[in-house]
C-alpha atoms as a PDB file:
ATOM      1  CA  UNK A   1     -14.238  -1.312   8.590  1.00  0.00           C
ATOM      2  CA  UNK A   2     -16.115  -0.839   5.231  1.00  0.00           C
ATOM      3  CA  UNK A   3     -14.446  -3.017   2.264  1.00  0.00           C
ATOM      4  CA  UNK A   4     -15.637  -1.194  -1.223  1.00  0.00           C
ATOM      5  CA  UNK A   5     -14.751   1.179  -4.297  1.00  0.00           C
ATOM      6  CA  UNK A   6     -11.966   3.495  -3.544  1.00  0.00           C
ATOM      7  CA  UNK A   7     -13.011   7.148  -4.456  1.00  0.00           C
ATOM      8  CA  UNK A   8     -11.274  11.258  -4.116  1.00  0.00           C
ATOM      9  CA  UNK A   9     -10.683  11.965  -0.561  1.00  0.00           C
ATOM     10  CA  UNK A  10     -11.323   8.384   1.095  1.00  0.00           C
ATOM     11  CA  UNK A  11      -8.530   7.647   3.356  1.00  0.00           C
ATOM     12  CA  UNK A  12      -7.136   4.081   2.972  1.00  0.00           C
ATOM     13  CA  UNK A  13      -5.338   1.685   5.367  1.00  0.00           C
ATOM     14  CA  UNK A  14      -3.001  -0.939   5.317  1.00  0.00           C
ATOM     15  CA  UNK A  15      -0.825  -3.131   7.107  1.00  0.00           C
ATOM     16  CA  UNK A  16       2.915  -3.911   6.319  1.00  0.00           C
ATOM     17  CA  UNK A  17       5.298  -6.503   7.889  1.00  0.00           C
ATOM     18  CA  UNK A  18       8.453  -4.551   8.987  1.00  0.00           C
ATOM     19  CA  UNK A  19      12.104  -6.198   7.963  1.00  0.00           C
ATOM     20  CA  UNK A  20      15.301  -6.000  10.165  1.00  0.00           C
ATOM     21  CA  UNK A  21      18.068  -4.684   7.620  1.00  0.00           C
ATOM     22  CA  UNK A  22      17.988  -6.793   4.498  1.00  0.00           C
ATOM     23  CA  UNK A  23      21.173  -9.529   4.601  1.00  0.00           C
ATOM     24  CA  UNK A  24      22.908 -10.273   1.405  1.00  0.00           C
ATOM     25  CA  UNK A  25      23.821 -13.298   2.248  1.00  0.00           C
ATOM     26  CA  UNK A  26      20.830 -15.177   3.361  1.00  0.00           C
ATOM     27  CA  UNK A  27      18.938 -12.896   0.659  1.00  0.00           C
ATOM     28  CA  UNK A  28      16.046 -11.531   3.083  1.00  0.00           C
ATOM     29  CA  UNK A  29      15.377  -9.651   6.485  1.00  0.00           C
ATOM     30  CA  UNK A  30      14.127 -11.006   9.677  1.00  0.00           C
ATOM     31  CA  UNK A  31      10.108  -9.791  10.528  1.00  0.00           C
ATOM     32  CA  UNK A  32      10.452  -7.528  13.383  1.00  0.00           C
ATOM     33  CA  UNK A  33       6.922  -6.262  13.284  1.00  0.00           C
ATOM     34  CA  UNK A  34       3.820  -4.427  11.486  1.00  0.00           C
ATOM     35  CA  UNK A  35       2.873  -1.032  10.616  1.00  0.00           C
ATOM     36  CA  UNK A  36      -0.422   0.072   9.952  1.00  0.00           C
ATOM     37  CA  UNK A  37      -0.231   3.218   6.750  1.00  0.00           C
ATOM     38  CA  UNK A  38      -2.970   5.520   6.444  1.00  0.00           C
ATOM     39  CA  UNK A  39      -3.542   7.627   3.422  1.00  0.00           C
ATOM     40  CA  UNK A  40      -5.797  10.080   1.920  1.00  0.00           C
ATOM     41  CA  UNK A  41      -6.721   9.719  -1.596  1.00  0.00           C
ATOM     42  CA  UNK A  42      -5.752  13.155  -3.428  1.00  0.00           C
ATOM     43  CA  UNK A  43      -5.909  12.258  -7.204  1.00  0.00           C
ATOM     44  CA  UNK A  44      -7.423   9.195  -9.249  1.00  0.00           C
ATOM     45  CA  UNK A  45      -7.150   8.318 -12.781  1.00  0.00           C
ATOM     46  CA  UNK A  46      -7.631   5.608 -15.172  1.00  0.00           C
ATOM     47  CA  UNK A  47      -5.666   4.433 -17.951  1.00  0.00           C
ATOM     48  CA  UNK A  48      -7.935   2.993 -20.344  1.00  0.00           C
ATOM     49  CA  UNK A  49      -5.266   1.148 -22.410  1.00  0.00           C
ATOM     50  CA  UNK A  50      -4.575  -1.355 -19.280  1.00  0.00           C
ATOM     51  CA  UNK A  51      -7.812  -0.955 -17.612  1.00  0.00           C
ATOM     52  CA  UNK A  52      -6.484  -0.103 -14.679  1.00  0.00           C
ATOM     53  CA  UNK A  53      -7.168   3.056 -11.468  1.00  0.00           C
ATOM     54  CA  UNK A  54      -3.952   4.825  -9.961  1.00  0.00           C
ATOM     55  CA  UNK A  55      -4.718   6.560  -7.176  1.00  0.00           C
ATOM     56  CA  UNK A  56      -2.128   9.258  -5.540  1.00  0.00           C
END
C-alpha cells in the first residue's frame, strides 16, 4: 500500500471499528468488529479561505 497525495480518480481505503446499537445509558456501543471502505475519488476542491482539500 502506497501512503501519498490524494488525486481525481484514486480510490481510497479505510478501516472503521463497527458499534453494537448505541446505549443511552452507558453513553456508547460495544466494538463488534471492523470494516474496511473503499472509495473512488470523483471530485476535489480546495477552499482557499481554510486551506483545506474536500474530496467527494
Amino acid at each position: 500500500m502506497e501512503v501519498g497525495d490524494v488525486c481525481l480518480g484514486d480510490v481510497v481505503l479505510f478501516r472503521q471499528k463497527v458499534y453494537e446499537k448505541f446505549n443511552k445509558v452507558t453513553r456508547h456501543g460495544r466494538v463488534i468488529g471492523n470494516r474496511t471502505v473503499a472509495g473512488r475519488v470523483v471530485k476535489e476542491s480546495y477552499g482557499a479561505a481554510k486551506q483545506q482539500h474536500t474530496f467527494t
